[in-house]
Protein backbone atom coordinates (compact mmCIF):
# COMPACT_ATOMS: atom_id res chain seq x y z
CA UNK A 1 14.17 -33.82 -10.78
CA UNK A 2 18.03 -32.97 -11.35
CA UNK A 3 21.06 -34.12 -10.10
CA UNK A 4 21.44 -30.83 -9.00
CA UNK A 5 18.26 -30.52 -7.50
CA UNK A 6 19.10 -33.46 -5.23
CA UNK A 7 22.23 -32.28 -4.48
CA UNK A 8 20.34 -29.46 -3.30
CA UNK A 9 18.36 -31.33 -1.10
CA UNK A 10 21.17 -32.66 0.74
CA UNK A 11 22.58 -29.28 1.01
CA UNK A 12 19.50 -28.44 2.78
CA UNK A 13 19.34 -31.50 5.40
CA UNK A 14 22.85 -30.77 6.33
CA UNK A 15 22.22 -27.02 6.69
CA UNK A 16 19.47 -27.95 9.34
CA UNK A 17 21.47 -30.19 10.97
CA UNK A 18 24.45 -28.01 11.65
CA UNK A 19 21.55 -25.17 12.68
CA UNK A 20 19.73 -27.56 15.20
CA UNK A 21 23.41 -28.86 16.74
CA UNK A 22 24.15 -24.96 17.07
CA UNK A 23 20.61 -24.41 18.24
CA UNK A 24 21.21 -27.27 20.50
CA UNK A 25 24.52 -26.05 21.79
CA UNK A 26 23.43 -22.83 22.82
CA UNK A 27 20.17 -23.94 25.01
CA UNK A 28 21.64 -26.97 26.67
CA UNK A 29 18.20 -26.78 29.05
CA UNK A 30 15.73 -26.47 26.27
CA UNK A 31 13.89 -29.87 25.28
CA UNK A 32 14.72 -31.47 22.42
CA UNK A 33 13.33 -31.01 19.11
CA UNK A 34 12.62 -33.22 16.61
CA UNK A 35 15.51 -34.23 14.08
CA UNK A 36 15.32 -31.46 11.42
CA UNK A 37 17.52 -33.87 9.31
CA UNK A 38 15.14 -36.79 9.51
CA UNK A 39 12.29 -34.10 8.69
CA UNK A 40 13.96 -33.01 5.94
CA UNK A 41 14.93 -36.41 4.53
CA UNK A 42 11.48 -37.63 5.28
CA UNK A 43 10.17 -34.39 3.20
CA UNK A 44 12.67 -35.27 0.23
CA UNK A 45 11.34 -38.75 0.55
CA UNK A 46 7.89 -37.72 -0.40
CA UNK A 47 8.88 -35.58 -3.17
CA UNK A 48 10.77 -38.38 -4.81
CA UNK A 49 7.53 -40.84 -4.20
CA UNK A 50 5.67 -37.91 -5.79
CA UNK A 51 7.99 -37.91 -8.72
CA UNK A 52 7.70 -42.11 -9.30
CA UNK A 53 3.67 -41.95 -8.49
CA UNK A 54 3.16 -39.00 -11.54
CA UNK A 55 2.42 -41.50 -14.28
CA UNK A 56 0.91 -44.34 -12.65
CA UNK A 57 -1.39 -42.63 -9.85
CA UNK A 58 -1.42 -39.09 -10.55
CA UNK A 59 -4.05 -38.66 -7.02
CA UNK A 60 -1.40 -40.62 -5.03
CA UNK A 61 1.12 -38.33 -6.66
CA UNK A 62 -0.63 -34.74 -5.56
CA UNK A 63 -0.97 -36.21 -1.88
CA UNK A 64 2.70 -37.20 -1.89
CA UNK A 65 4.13 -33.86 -3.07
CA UNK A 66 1.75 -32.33 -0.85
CA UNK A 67 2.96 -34.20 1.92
CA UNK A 68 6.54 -33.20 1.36
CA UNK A 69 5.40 -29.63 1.04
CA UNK A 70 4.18 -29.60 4.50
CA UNK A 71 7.20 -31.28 5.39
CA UNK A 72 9.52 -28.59 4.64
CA UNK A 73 6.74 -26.02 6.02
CA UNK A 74 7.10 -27.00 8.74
CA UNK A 75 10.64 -26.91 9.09
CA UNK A 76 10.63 -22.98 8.18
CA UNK A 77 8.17 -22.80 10.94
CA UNK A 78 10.63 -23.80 13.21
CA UNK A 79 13.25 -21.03 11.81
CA UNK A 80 15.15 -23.14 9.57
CA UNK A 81 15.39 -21.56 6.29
CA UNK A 82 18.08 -20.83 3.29
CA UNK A 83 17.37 -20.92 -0.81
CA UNK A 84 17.91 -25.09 -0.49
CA UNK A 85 15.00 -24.86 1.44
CA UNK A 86 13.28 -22.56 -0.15
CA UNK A 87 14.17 -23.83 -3.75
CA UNK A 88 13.00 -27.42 -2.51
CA UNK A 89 9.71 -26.22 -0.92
CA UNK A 90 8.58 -24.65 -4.10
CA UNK A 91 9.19 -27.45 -6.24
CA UNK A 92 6.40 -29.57 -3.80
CA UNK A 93 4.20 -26.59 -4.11
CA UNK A 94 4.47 -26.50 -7.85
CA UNK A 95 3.93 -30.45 -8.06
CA UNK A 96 0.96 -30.23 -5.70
CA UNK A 97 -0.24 -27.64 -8.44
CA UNK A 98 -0.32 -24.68 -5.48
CA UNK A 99 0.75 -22.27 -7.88
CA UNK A 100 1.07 -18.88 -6.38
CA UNK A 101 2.93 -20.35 -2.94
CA UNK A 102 5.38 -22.27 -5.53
CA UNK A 103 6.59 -18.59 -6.91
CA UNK A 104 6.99 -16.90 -3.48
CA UNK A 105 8.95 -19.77 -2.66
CA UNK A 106 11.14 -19.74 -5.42
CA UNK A 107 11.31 -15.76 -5.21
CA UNK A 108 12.19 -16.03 -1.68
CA UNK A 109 14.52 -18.74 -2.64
CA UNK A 110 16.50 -15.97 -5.36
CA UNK A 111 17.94 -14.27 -2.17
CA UNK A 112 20.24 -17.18 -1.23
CA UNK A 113 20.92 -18.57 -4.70
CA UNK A 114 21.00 -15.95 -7.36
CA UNK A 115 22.16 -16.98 -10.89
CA UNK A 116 21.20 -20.70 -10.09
CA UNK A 117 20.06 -22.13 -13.40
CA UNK A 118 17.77 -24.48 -12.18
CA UNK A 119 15.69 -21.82 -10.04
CA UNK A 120 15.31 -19.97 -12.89
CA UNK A 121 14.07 -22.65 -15.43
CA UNK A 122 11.62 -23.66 -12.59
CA UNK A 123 10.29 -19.97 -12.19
CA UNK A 124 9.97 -19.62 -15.46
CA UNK A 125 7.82 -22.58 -15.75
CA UNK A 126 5.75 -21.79 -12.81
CA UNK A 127 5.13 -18.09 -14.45
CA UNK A 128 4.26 -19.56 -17.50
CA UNK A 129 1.61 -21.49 -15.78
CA UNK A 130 -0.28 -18.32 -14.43
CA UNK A 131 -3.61 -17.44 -16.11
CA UNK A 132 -3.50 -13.28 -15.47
CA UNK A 133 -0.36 -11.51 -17.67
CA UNK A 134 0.16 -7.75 -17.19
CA UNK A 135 2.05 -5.46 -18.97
CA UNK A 136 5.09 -3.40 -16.59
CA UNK A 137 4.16 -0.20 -16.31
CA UNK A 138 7.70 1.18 -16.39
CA UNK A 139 10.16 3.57 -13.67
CA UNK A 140 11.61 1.26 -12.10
CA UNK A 141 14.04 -0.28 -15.17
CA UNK A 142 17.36 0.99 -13.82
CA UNK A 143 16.68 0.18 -10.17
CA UNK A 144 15.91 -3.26 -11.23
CA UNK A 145 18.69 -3.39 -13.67
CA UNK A 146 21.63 -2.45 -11.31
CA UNK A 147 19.86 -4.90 -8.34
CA UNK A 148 20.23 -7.83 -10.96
CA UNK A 149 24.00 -6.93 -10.97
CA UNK A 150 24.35 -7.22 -7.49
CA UNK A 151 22.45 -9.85 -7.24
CA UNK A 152 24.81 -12.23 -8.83
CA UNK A 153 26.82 -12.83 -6.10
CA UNK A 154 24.62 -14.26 -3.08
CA UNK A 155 23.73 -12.31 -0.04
CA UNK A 156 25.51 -14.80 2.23
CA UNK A 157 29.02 -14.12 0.33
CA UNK A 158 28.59 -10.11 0.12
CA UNK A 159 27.74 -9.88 3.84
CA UNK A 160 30.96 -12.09 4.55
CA UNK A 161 32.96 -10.33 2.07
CA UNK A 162 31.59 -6.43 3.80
CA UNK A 163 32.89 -8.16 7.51
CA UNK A 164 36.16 -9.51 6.28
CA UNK A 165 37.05 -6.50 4.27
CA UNK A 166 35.71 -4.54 6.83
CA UNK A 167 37.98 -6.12 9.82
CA UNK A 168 41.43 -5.68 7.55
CA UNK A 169 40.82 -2.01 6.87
CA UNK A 170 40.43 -1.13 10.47
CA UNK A 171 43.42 -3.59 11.53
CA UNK A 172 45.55 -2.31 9.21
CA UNK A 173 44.87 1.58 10.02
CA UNK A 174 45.42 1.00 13.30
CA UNK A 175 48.25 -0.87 13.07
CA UNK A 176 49.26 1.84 11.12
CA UNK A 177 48.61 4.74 13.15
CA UNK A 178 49.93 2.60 16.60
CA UNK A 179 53.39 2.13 14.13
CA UNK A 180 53.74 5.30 12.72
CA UNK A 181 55.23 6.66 9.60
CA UNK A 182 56.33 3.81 7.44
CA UNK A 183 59.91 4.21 6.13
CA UNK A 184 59.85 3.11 2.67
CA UNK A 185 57.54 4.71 -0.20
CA UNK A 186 56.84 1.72 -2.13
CA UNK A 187 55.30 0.33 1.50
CA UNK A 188 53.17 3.40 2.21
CA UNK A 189 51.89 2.72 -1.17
CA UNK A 190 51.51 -0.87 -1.09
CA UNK A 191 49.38 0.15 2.43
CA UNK A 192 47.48 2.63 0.75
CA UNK A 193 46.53 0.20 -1.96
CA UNK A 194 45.65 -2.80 0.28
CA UNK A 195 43.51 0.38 2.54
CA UNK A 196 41.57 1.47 -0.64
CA UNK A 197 40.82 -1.79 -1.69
CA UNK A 198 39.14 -2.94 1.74
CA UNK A 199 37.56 -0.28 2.18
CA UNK A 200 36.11 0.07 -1.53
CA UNK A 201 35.18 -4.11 -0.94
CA UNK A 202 33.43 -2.83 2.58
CA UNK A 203 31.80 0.26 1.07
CA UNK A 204 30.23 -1.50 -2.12
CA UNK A 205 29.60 -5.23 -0.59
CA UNK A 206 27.56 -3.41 2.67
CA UNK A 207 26.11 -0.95 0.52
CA UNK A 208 24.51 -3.77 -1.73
CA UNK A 209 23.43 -5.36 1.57
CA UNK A 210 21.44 -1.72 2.92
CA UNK A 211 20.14 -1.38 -1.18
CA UNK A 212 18.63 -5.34 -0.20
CA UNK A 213 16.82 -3.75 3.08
CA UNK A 214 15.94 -0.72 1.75
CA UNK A 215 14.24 -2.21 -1.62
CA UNK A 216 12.22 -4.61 0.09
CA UNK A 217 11.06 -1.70 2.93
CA UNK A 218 10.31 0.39 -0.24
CA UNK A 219 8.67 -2.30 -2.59
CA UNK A 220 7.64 -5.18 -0.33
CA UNK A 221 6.46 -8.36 -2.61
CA UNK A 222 3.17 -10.41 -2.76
CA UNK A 223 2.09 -13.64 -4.54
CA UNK A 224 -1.65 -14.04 -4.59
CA UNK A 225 -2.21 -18.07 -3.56
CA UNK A 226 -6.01 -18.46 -3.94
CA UNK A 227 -8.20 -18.37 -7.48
CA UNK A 228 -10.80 -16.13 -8.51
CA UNK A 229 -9.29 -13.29 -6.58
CA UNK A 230 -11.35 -9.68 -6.47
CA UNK A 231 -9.42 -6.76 -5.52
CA UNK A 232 -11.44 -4.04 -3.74
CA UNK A 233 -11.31 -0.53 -3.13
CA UNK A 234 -11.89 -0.74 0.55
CA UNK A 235 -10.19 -3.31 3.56
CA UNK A 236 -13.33 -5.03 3.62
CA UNK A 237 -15.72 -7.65 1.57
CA UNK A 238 -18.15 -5.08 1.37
CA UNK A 239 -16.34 -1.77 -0.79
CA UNK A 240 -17.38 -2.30 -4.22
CA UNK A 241 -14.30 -3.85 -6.77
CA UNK A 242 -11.38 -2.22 -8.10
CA UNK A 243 -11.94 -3.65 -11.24
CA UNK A 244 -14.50 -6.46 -12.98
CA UNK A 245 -11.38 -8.87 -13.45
CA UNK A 246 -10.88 -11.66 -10.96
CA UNK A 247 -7.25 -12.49 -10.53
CA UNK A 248 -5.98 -16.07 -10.21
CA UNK A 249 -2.91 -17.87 -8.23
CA UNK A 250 0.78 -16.52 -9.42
CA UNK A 251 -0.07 -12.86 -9.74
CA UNK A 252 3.09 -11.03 -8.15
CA UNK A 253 1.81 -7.55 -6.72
CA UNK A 254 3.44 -5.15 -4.77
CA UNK A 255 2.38 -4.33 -0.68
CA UNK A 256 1.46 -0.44 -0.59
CA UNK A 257 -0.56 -0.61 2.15
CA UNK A 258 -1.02 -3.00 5.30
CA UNK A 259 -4.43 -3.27 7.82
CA UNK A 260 -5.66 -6.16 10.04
CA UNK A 261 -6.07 -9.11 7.52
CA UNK A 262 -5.56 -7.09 4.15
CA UNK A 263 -3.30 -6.11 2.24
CA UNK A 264 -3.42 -3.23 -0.48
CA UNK A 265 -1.27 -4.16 -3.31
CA UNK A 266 -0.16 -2.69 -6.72
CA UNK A 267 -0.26 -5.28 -9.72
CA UNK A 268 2.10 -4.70 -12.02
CA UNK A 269 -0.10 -2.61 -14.95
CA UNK A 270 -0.21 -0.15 -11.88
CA UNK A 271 -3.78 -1.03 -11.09
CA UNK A 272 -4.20 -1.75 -6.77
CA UNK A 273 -6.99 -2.64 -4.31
CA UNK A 274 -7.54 -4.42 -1.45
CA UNK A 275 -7.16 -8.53 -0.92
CA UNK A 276 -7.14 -10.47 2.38
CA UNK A 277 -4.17 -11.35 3.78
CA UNK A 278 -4.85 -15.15 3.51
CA UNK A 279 -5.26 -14.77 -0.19
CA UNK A 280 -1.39 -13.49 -0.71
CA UNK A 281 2.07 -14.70 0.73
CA UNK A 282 4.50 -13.01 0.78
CA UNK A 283 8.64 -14.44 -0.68
């Protein structure tokens, strides 16, 4: 584990906190829950006891990342969330060998910390680790290409930037209009400079933010979890399979279709079929 990862960890405990004392000041009536720091401390805990058990009990080892896996489950249950978390939650998975839930994690975990180097060498790893490889089938380069530029900068910052740029453009243009004709040229142009600039920071930073929405509307993500996988061509054990090849944990597919307990995804060869919801999780 790195020192960054630990920092990490940290990050996420005192995230939770400051949620649960928000949480806590809003619904002065509502019983109290239990401490998300300790939880998260307590999940941390396990993962390091994982980490010290790997050479000399690797059984004690699985149970103890396993352990702190649950741990931070449980704390998204409750709503607490972020890429800390996320990031964190998909190292246990990947230590307790649970493949395919240790990529949605970390995919879900790419939202909140784009660019992070240590997300990305542990992605890597866990998609090096998955038994099925598929070839892109193509058409979707430059979508992907200009959402990796966006990307770079998290989605926390853009949608803080959008408000913020948003709030001086307006201010200013109605200061503006309330004030009138400004006197000087080399204000009205220092004004019409500062206007363009919010607005251009509003327009691109909250257009990023709808692009975000819209792509995962359009091309909702799946991780299958479970081994020996058999897509179908039907919702239903009993339709005949879309293909001889069983599919393992790690396969990332794409949602096309959604029914009561299955799921119709697209792989990434372009081959799709049925699978049951409990065999995919989605990032």
């Amino acid at each position: 584990m790195t020192r960054a990862s630990v920092v990490r960890a940290l990050v996420a405990a005192a995230a939770l906190a400051c949620a649960a004392t928000g949480s806590a000041a809003q619904s002065p009536a509502a019983p109290p829950a239990a401490d998300p720091l300790a939880a998260a401390q307590a999940a941390q805990a396990a993962y390091e006891r994982g980490v010290e058990l790997l050479r000399t009990d690797p059984a004690a080892s699985q149970r103890s990342f396993a352990e702190s896996a649950a741990g931070w489950e449980r704390l998204r249950a409750e709503g607490f969330g972020g890429g800390a978390l996320e990031f964190n939650l998909g190292n246990a998975y990947l230590q307790a060998g649970d493949l395919g839930r240790a990529i949605a994690r970390y995919l879900a975990a790419e939202r909140d910390l784009p660019g992070d180097a240590d997300l990305a060498s542990n992605l890597a790893q866990a998609r090096a680790r998955v038994a099925s490889s598929f070839e892109r089938s193509g058409g979707t380069i430059l979508v992907d290409s200009v959402a990796r530029a966006w990307h770079v900068v998290p989605a926390a910052i853009r949608e803080a930037t959008f408000w913020g740029a948003w709030i001086v453009f307006w201010t200013l243009l109605c200061a503006h209009v309330a004030a009138g004709r400004l006197p000087s040229a080399a204000a009205r142009a220092v004004l019409a400079s500062v206007l363009w600039t919010a607005g251009l920071a509003a327009a691109a930073s909250g257009g990023s933010l709808l692009a975000d929405d819209a792509l995962r509307r359009m091309n909702p993500k799946a991780v299958l979890v479970e081994p020996g996988i058999i897509l179908r061509k039907g919702n239903g054990d009993g339709f005949e399979p879309a293909f001889a090849e069983s599919l393992g944990p790690g396969v990332e597919c794409t949602v096309l279709e959604e029914r009561p307990g299955w799921l119709r995804v697209e792989l990434p060869d372009g081959r799709a079929g049925w699978v049951r919801q409990s065999q995919a999780e989605r990032p």
